[in-house]
Every structure is written in structure tokens, then in C-alpha cells.
C-alpha atoms as a PDB file:
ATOM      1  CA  UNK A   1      20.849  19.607   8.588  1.00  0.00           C
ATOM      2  CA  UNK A   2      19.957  20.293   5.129  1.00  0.00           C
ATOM      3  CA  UNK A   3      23.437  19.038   4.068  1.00  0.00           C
ATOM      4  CA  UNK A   4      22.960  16.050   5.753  1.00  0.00           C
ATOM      5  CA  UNK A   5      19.843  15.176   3.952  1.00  0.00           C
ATOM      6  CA  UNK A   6      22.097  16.342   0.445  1.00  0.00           C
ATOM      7  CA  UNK A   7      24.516  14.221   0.964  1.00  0.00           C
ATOM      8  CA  UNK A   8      21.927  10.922   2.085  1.00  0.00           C
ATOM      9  CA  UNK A   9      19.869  11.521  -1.123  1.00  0.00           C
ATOM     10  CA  UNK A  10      23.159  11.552  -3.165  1.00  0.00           C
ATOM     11  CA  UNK A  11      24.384   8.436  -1.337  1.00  0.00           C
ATOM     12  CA  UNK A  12      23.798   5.408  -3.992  1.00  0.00           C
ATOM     13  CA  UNK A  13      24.744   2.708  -0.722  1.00  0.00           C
ATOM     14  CA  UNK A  14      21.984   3.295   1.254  1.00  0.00           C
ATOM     15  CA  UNK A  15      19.763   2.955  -2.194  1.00  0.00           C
ATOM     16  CA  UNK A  16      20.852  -0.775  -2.661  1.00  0.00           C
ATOM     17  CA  UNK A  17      19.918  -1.697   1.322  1.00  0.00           C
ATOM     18  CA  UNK A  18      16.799  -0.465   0.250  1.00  0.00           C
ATOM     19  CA  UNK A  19      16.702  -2.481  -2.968  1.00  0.00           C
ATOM     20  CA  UNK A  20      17.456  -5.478  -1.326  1.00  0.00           C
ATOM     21  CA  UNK A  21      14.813  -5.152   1.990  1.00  0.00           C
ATOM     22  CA  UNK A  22      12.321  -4.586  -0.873  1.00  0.00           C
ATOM     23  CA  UNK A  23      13.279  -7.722  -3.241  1.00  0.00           C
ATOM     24  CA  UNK A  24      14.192  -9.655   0.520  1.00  0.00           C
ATOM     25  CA  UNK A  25      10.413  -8.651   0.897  1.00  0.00           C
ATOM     26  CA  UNK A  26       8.458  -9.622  -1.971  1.00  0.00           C
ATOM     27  CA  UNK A  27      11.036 -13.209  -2.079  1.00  0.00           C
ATOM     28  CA  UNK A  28       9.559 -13.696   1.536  1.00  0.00           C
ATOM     29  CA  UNK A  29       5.499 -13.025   0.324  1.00  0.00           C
ATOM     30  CA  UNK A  30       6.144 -15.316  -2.435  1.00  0.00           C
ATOM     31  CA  UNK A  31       7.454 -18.095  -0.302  1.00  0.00           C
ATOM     32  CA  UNK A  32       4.865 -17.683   2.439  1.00  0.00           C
ATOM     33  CA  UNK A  33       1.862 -17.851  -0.146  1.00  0.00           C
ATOM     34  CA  UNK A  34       3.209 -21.100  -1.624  1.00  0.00           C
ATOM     35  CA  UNK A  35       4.028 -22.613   1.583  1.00  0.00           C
ATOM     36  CA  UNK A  36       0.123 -22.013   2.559  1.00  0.00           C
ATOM     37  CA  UNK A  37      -1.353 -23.039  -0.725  1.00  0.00           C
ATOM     38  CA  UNK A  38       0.571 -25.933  -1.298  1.00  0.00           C
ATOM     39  CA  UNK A  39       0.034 -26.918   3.029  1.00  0.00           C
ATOM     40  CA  UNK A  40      -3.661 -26.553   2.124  1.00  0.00           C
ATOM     41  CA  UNK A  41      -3.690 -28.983  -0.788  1.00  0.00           C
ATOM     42  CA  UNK A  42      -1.582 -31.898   0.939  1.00  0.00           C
ATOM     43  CA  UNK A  43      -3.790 -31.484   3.755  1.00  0.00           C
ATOM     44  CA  UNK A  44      -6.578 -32.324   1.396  1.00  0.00           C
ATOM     45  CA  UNK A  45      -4.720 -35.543  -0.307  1.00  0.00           C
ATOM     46  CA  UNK A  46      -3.476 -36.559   2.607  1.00  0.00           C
ATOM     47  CA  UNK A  47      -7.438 -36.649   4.684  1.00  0.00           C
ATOM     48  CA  UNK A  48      -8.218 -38.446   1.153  1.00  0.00           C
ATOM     49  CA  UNK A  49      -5.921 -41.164   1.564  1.00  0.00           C
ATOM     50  CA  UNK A  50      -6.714 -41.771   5.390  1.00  0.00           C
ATOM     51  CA  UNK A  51     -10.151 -41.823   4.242  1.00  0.00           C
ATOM     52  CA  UNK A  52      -9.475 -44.258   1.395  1.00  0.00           C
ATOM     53  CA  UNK A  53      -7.519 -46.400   3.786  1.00  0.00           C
ATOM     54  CA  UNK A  54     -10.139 -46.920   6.447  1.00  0.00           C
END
């Protein structure tokens, strides 16, 4: 058992799956919070220009 968990922590491969779930991760926050804000704000222009229409 306690080679297993050696030869895991020496193991650079399963470091960069890691890496990349955590960048794949943060990329996928930062897409979500500007897909909200910017759904919010043409939301808002377009009520204003159905509002400006009628």
C-alpha cells in the first residue's frame, strides 16, 4: 500500500490531469460569469429599445 501511494506522489502524469481539471475549471467560472453579466445587460438594452419603440 504504502508503495503504491510512493510511486502516485512521484508520478508527474497524474499532476498535469490535475493541472488541467483546475485551469478547465477556473476557464469554465470565467465564461459562466461573463455569459450572465453580459445576458443581464442586453436584457436591459434590449427592454429599452422595445420601450423606445412603442
Amino acid at each position: 500500500m504504502t508503495a503504491t501511494i510512493c510511486r502516485l506522489w512521484r508520478e508527474e502524469s497524474g499532476q498535469d490531469i490535475a493541472e488541467y481539471a483546475v485551469m478547465l475549471a477556473v476557464i469554465l467560472v470565467i465564461v459562466v460569469g461573463t455569459v450572465r453579466l453580459v445576458g443581464s445587460n442586453a436584457n436591459n438594452v434590449f427592454s429599452s429599445v422595445a420601450s423606445s419603440i412603442q
